[in-house]
PDB file of N, CA and C in Angstrom:
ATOM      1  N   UNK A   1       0.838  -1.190   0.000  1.00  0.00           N
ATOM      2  CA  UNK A   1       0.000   0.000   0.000  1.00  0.00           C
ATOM      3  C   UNK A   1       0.875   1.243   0.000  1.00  0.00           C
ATOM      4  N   UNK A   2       1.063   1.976  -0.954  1.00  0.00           N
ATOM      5  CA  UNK A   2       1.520   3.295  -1.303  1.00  0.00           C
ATOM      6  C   UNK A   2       1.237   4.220   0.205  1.00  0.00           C
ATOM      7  N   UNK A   3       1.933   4.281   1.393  1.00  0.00           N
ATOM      8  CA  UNK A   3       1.362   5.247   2.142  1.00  0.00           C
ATOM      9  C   UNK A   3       1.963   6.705   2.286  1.00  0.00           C
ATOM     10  N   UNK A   4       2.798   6.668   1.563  1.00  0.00           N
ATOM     11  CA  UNK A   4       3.188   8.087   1.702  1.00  0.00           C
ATOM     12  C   UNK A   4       2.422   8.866   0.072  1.00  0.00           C
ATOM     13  N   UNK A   5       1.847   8.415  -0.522  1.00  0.00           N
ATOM     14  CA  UNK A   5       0.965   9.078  -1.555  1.00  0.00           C
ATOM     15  C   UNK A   5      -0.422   9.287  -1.249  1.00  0.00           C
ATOM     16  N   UNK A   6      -0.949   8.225   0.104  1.00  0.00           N
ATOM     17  CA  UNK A   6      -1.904   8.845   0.455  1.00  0.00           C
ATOM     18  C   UNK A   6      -2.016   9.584   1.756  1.00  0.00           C
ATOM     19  N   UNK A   7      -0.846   9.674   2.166  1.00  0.00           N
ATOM     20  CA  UNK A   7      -0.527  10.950   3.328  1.00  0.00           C
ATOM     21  C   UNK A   7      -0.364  11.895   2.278  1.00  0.00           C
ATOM     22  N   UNK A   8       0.183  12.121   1.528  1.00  0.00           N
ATOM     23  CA  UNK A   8      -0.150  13.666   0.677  1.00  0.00           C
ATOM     24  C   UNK A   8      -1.276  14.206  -0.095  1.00  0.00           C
ATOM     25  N   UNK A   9      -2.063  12.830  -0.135  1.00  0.00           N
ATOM     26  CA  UNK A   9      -3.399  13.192  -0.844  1.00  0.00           C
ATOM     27  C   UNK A   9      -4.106  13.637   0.143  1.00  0.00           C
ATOM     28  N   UNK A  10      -3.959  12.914   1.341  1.00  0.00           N
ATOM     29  CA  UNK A  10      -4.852  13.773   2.576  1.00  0.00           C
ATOM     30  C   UNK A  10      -4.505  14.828   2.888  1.00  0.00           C
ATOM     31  N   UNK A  11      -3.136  15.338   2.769  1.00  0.00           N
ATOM     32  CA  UNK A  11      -2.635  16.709   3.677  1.00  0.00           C
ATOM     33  C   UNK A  11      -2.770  17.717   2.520  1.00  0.00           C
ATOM     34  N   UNK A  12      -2.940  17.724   1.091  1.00  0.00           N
ATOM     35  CA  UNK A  12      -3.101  18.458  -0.152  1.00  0.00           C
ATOM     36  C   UNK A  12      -4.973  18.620  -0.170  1.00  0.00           C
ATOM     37  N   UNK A  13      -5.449  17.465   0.390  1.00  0.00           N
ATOM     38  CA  UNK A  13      -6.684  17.974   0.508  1.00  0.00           C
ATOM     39  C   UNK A  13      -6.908  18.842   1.660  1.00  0.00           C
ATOM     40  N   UNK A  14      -6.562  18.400   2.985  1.00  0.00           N
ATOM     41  CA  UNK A  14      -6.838  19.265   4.250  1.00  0.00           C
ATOM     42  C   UNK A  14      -6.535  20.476   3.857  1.00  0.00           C
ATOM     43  N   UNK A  15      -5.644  20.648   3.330  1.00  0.00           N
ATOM     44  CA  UNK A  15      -4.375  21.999   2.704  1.00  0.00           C
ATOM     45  C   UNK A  15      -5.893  23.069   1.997  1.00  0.00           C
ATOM     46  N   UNK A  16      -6.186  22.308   1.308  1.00  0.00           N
ATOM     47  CA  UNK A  16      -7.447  22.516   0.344  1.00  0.00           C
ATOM     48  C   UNK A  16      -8.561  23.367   0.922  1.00  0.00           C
ATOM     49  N   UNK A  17      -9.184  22.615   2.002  1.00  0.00           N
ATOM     50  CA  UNK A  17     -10.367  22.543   2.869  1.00  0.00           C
ATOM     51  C   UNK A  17      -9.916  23.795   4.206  1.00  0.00           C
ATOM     52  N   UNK A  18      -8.807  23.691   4.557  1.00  0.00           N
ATOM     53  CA  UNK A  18      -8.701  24.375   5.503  1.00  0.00           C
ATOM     54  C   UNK A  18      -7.509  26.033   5.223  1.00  0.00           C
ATOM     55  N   UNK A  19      -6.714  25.769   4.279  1.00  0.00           N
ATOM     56  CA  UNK A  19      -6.367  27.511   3.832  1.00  0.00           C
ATOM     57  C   UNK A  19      -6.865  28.016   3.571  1.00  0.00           C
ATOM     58  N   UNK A  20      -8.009  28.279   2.467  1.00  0.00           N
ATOM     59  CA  UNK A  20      -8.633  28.936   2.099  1.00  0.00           C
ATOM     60  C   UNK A  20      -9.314  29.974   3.071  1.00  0.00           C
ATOM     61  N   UNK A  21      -9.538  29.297   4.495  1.00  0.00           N
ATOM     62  CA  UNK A  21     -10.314  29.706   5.400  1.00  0.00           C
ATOM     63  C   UNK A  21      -9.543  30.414   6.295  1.00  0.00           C
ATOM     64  N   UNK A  22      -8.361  29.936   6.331  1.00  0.00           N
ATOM     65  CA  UNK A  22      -7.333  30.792   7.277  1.00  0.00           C
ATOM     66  C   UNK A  22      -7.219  31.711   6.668  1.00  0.00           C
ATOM     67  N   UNK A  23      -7.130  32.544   5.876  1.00  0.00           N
ATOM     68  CA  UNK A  23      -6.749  34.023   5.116  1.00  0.00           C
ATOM     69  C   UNK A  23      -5.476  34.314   5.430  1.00  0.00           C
ATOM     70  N   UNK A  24      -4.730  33.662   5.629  1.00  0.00           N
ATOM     71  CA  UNK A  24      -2.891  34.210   5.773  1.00  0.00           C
ATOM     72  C   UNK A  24      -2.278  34.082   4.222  1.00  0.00           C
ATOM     73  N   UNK A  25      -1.853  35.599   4.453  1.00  0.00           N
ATOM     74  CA  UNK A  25      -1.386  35.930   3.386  1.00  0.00           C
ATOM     75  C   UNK A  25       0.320  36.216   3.337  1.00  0.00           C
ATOM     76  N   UNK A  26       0.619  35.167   2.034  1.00  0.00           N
ATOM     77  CA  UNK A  26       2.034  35.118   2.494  1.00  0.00           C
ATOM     78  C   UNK A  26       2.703  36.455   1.651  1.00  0.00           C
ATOM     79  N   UNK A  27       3.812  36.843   2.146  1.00  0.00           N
ATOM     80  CA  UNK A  27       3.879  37.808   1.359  1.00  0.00           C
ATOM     81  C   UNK A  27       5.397  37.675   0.110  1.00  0.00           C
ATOM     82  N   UNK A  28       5.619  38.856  -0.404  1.00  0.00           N
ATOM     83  CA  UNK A  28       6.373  38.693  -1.527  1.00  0.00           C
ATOM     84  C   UNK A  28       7.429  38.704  -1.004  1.00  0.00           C
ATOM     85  N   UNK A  29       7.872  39.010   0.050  1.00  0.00           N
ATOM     86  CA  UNK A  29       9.384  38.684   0.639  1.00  0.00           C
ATOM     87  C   UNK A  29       9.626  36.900   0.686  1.00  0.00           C
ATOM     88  N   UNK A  30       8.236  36.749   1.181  1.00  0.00           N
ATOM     89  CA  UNK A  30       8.628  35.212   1.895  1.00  0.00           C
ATOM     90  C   UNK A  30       8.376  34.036   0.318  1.00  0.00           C
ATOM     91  N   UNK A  31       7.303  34.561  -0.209  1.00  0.00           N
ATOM     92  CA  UNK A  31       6.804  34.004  -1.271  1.00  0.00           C
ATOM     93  C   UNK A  31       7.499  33.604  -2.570  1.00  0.00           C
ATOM     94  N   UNK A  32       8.199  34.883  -3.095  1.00  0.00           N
ATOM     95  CA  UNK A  32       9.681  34.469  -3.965  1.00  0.00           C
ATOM     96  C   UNK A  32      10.537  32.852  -3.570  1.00  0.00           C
ATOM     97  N   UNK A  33      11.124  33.600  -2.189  1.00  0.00           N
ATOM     98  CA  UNK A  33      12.357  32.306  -1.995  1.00  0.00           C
ATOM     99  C   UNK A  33      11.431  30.906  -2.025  1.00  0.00           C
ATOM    100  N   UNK A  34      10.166  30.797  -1.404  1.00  0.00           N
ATOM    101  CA  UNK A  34       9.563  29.367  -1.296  1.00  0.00           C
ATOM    102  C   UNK A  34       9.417  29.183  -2.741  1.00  0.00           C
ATOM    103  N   UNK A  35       9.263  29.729  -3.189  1.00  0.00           N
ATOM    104  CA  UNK A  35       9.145  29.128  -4.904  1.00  0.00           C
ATOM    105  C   UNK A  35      10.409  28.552  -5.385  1.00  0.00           C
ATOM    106  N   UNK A  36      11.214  29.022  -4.961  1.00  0.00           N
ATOM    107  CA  UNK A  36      12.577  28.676  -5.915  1.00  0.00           C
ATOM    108  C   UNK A  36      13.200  27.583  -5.248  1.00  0.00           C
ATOM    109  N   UNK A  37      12.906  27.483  -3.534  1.00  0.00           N
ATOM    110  CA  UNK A  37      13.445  26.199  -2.487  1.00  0.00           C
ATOM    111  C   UNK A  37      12.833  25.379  -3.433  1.00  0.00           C
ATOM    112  N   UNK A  38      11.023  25.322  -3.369  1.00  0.00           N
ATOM    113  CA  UNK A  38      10.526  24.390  -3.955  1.00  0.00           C
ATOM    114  C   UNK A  38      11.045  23.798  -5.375  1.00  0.00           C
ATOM    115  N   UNK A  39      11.087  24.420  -6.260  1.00  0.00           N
ATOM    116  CA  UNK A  39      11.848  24.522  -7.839  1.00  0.00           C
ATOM    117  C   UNK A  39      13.168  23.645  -7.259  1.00  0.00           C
ATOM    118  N   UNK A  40      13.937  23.509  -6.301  1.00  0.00           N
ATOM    119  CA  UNK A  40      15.549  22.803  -6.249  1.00  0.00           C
ATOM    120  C   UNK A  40      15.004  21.599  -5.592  1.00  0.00           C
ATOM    121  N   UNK A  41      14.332  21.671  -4.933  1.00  0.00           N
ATOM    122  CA  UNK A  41      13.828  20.702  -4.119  1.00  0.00           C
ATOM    123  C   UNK A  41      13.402  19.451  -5.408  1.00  0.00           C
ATOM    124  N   UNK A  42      12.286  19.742  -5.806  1.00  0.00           N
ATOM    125  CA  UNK A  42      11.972  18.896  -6.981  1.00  0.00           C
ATOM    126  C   UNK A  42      13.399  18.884  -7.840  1.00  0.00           C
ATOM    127  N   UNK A  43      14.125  19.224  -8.389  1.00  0.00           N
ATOM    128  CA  UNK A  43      14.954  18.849  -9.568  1.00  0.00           C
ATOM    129  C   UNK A  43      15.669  17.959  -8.813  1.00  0.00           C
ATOM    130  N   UNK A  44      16.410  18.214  -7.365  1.00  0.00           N
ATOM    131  CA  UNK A  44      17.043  17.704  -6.470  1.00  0.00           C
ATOM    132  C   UNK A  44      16.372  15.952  -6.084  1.00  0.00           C
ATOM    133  N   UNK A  45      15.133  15.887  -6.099  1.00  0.00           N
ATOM    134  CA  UNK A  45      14.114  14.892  -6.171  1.00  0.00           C
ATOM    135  C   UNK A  45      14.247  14.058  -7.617  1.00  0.00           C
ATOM    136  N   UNK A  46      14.471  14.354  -8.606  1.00  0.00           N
ATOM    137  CA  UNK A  46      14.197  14.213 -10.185  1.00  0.00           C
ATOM    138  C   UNK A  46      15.624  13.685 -10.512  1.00  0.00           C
ATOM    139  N   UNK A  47      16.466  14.286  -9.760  1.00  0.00           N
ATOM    140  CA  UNK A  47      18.108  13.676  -9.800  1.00  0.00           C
ATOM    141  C   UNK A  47      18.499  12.492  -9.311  1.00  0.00           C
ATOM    142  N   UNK A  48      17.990  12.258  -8.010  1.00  0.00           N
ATOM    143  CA  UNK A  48      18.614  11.405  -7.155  1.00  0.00           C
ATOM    144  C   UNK A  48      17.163   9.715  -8.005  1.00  0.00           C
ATOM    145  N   UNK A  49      15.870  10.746  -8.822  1.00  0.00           N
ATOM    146  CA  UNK A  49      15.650   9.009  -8.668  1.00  0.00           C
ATOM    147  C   UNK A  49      16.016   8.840 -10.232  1.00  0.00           C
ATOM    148  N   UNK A  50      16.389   9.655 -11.297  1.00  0.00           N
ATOM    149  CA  UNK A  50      17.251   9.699 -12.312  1.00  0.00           C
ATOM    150  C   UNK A  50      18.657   9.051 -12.127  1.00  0.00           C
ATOM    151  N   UNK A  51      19.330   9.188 -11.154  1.00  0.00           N
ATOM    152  CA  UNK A  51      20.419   8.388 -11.038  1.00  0.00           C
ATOM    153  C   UNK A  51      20.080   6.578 -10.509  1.00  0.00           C
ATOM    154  N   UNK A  52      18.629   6.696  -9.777  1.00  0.00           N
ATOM    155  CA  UNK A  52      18.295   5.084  -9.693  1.00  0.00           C
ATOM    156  C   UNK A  52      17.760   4.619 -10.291  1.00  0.00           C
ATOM    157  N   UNK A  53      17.521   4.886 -11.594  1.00  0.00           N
ATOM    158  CA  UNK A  53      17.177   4.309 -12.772  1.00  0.00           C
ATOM    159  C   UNK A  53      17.882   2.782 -13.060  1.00  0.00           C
ATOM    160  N   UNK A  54      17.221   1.986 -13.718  1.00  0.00           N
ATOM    161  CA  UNK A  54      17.970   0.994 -13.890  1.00  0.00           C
ATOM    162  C   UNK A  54      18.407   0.918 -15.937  1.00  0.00           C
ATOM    163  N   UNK A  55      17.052   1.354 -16.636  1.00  0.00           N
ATOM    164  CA  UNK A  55      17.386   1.908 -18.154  1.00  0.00           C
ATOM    165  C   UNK A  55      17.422   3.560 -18.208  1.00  0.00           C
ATOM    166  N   UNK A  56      18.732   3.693 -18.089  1.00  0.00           N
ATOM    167  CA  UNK A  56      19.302   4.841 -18.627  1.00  0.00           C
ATOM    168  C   UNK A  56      18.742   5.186 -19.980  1.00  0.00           C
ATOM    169  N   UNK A  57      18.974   4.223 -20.913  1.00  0.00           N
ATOM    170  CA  UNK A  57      18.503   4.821 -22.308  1.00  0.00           C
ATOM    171  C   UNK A  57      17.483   5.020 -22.632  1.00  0.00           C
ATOM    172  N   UNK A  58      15.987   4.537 -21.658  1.00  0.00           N
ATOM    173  CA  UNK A  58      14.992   4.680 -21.706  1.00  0.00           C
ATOM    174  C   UNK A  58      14.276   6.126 -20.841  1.00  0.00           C
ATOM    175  N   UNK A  59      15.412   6.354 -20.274  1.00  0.00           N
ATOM    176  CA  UNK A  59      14.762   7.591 -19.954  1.00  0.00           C
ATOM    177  C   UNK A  59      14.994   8.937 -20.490  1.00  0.00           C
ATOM    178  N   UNK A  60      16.457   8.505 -21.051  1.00  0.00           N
ATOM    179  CA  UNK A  60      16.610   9.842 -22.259  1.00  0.00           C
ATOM    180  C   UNK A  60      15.680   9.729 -23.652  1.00  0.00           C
ATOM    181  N   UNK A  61      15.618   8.940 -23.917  1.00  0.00           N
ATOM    182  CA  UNK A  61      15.005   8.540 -25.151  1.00  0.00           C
ATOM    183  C   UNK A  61      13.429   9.165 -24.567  1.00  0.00           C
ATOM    184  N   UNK A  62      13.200   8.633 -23.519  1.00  0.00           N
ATOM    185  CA  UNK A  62      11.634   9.449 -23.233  1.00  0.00           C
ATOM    186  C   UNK A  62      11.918  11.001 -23.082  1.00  0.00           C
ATOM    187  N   UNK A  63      12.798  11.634 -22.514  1.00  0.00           N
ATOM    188  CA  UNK A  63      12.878  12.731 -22.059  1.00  0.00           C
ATOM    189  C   UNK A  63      13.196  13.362 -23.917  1.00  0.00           C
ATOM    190  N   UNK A  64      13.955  13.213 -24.573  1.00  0.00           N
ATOM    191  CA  UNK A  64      14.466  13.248 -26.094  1.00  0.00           C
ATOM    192  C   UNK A  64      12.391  13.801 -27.033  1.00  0.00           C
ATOM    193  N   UNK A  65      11.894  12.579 -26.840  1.00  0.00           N
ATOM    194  CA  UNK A  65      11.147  12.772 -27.880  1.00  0.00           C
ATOM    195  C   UNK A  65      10.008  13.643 -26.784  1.00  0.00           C
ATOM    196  N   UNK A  66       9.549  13.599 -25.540  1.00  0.00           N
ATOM    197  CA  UNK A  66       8.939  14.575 -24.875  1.00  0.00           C
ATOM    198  C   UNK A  66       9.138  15.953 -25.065  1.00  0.00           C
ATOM    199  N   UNK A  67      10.550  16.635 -24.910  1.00  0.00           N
ATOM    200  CA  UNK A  67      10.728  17.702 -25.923  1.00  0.00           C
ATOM    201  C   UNK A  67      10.805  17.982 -27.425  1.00  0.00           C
ATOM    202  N   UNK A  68      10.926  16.892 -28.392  1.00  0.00           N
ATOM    203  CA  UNK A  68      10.371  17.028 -29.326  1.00  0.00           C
ATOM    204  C   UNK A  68       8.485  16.925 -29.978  1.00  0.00           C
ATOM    205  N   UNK A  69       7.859  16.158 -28.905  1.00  0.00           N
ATOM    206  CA  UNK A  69       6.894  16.354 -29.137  1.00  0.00           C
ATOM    207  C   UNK A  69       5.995  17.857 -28.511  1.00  0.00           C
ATOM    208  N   UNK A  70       6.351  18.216 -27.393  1.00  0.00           N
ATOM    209  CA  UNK A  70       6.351  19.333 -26.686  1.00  0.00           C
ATOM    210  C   UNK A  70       6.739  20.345 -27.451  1.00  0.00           C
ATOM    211  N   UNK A  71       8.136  20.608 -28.185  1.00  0.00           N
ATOM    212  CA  UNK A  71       7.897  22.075 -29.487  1.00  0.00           C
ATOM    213  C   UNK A  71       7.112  21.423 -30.289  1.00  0.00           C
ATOM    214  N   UNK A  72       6.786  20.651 -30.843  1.00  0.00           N
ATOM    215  CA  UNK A  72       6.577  20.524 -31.874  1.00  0.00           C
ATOM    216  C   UNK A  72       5.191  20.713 -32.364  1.00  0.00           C
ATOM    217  N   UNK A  73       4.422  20.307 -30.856  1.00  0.00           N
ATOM    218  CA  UNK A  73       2.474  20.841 -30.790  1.00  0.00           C
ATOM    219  C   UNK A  73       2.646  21.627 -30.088  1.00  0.00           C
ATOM    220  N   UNK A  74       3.668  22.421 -29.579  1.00  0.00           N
ATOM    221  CA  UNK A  74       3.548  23.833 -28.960  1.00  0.00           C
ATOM    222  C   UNK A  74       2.533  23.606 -27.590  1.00  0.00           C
ATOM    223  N   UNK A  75       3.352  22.779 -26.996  1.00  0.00           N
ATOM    224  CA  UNK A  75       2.432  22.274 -25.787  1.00  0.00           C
ATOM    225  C   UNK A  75       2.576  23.307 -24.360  1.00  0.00           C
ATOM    226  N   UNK A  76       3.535  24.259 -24.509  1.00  0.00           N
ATOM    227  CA  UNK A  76       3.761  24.906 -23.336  1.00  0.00           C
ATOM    228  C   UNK A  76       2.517  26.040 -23.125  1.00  0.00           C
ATOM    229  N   UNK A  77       2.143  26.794 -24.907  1.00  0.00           N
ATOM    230  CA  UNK A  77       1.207  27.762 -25.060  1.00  0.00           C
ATOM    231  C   UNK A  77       0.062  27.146 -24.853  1.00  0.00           C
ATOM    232  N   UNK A  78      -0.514  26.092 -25.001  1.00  0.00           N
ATOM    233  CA  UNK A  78      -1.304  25.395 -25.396  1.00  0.00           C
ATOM    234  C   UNK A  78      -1.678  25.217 -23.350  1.00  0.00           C
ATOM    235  N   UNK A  79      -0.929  24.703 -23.193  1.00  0.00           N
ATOM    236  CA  UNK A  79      -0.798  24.559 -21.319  1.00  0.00           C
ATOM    237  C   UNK A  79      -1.273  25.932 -20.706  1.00  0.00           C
ATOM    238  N   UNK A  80      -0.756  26.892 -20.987  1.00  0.00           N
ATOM    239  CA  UNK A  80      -1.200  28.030 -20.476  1.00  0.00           C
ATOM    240  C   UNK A  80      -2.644  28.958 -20.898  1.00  0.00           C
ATOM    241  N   UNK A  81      -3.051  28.693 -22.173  1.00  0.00           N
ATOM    242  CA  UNK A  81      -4.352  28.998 -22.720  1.00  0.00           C
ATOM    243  C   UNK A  81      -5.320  28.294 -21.916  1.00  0.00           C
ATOM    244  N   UNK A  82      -4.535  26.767 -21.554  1.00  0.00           N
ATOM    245  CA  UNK A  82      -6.006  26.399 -20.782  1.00  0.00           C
ATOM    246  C   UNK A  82      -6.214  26.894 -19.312  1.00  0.00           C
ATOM    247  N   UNK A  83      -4.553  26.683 -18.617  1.00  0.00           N
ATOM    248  CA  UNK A  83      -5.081  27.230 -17.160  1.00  0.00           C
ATOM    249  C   UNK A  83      -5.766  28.507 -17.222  1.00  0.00           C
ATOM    250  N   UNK A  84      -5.260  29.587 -18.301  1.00  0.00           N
ATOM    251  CA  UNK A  84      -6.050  30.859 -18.012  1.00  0.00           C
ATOM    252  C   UNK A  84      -7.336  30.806 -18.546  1.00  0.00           C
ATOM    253  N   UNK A  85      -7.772  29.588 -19.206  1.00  0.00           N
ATOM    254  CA  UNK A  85      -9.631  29.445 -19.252  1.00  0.00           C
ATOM    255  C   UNK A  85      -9.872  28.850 -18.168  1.00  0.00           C
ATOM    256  N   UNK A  86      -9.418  28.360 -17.388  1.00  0.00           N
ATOM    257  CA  UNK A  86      -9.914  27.567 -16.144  1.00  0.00           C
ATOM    258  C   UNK A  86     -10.173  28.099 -15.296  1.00  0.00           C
ATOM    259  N   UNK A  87      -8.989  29.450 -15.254  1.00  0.00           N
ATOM    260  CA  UNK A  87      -8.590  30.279 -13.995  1.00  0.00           C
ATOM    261  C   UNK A  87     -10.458  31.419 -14.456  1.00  0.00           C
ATOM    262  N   UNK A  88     -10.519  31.890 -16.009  1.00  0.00           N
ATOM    263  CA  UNK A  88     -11.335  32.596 -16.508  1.00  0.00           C
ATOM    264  C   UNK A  88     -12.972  31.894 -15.745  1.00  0.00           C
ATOM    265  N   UNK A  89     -12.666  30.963 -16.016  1.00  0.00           N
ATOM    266  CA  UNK A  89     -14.471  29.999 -15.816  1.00  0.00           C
ATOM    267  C   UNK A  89     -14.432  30.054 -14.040  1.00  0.00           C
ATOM    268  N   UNK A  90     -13.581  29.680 -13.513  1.00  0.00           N
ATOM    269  CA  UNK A  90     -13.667  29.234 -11.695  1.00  0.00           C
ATOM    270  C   UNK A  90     -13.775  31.099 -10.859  1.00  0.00           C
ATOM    271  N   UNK A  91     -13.730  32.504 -11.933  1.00  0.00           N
ATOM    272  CA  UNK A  91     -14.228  33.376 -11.650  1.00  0.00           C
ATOM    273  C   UNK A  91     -13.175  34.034 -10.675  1.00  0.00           C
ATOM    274  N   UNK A  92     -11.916  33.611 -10.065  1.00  0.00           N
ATOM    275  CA  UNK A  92     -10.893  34.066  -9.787  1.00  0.00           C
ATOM    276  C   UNK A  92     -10.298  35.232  -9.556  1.00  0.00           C
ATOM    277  N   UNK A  93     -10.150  35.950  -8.244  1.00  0.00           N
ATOM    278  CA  UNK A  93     -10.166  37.544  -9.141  1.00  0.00           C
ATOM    279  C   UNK A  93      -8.592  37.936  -8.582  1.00  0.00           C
ATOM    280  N   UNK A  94      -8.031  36.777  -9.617  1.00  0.00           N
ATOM    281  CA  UNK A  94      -6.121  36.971  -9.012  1.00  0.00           C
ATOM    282  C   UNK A  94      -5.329  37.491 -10.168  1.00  0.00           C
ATOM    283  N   UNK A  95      -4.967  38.754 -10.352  1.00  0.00           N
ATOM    284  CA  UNK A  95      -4.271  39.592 -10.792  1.00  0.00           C
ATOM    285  C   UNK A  95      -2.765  39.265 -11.659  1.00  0.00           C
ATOM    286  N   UNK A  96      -2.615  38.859 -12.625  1.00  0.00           N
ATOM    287  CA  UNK A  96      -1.137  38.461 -12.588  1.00  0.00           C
ATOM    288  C   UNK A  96      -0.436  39.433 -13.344  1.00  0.00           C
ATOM    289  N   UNK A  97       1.300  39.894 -12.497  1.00  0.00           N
ATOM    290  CA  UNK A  97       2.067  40.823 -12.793  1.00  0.00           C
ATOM    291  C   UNK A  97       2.088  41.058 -13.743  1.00  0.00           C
ATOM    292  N   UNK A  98       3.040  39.598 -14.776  1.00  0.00           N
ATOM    293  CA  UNK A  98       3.304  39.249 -15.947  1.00  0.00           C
ATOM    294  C   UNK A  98       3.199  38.261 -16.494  1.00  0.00           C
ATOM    295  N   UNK A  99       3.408  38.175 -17.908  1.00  0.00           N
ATOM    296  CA  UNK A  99       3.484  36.752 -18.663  1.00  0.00           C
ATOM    297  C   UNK A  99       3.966  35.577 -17.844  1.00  0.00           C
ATOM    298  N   UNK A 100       5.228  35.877 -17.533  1.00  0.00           N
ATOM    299  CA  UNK A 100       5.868  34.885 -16.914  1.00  0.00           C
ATOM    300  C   UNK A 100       5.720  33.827 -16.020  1.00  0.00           C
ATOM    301  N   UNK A 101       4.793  34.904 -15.161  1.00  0.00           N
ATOM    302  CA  UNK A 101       4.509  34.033 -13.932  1.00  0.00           C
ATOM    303  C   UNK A 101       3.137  33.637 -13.857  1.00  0.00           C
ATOM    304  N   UNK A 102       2.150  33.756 -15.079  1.00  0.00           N
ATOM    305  CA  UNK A 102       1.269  33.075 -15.931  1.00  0.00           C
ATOM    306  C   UNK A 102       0.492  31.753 -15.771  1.00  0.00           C
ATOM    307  N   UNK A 103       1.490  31.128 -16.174  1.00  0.00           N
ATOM    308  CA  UNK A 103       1.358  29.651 -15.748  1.00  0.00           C
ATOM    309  C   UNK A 103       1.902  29.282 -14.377  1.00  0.00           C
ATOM    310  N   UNK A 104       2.503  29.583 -13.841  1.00  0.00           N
ATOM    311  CA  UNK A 104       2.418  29.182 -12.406  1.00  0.00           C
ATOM    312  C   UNK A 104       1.781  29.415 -11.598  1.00  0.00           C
ATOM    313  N   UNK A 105       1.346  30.600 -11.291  1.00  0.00           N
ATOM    314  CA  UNK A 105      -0.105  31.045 -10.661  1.00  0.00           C
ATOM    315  C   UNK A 105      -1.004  30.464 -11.163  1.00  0.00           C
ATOM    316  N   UNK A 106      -1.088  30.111 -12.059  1.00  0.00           N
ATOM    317  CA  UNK A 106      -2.369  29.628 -12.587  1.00  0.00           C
ATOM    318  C   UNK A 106      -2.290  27.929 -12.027  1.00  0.00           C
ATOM    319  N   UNK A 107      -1.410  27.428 -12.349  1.00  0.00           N
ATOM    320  CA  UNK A 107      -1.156  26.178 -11.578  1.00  0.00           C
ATOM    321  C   UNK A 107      -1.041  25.981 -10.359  1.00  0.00           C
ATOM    322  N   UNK A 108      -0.421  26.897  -9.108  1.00  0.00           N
ATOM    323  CA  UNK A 108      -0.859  26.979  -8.187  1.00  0.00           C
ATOM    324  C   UNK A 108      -2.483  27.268  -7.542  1.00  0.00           C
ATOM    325  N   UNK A 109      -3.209  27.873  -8.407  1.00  0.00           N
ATOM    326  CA  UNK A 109      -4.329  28.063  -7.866  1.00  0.00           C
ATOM    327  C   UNK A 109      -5.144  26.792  -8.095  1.00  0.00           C
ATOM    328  N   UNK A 110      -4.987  26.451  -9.582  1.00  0.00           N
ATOM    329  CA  UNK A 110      -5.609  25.013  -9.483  1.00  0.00           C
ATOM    330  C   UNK A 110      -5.425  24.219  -8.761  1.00  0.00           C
ATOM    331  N   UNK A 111      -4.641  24.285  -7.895  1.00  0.00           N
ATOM    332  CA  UNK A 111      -3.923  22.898  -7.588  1.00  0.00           C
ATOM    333  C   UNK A 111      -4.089  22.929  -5.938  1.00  0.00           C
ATOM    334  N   UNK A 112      -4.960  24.093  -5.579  1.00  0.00           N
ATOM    335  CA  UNK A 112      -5.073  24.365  -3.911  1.00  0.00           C
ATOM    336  C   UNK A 112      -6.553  23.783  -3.965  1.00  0.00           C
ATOM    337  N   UNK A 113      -6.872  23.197  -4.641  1.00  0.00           N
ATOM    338  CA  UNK A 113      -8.265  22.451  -4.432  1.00  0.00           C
ATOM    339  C   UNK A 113      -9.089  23.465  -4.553  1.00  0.00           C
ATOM    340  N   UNK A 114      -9.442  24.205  -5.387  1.00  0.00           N
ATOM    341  CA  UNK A 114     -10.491  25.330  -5.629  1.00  0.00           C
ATOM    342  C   UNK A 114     -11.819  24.574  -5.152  1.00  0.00           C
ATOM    343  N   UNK A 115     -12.064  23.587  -5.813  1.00  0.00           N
ATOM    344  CA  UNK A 115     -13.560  22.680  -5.582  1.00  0.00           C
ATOM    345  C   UNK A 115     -13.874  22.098  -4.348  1.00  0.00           C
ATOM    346  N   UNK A 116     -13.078  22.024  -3.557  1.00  0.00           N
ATOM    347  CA  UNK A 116     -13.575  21.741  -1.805  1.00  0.00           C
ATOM    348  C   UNK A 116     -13.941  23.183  -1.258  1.00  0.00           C
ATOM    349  N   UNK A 117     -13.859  23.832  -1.810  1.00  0.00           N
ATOM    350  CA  UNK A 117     -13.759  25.447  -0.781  1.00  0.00           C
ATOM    351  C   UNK A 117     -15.311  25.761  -0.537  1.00  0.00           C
TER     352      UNK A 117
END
């Protein structure tokens, strides 16, 4: 039984059910650096089980044609047209700076369980 995937499915839902309601607002001092811990954290995660791979060539070869299929249907624009119809339809009234940070806000908001709230 997978239990550490469903300790995060529970604590991503509680996360869900119960921030929304706390109203703490993190701010842009603190908010920057947690993004970018998080960002090393995962690659740092992506490395260590990349090195325990047992077919090496199967994972470049996946990673190889994933970016070729990815430019090639222009899957990044395509990714972001939808979160910002999603973000558009769920009525959202979150402001974003710039392009850039676009799709991540937008993926963060999806991803706080909008639909338990």
């Amino acid at each position: 039984m997978p239990y550490g995937v469903l300790a995060d499915i529970f604590c991503i839902i509680l996360r869900g059910i119960i921030g929304p309601n706390l109203n703490i607002k993190i701010t842009y001092k603190y908010r920057e650096p947690l993004i970018k811990i998080f960002g090393i954290s995962a690659l740092a995660i992506g490395i260590v089980s990349f090195i325990k791979v047992n077919c090496l060539p199967c994972v470049i070869l996946a990673l190889i044609l994933g970016f070729i299929l990815g430019e090639f249907f222009d899957l990044d624009t395509k990714l972001k047209n939808l979160l910002a119809k999603i973000i558009y339809k769920l009525n959202f009234k979150h402001k974003f700076k710039n392009e850039e940070k676009k799709s991540i806000y937008g993926f963060l908001l999806i991803s706080r369980c909008y639909f338990l709230r």
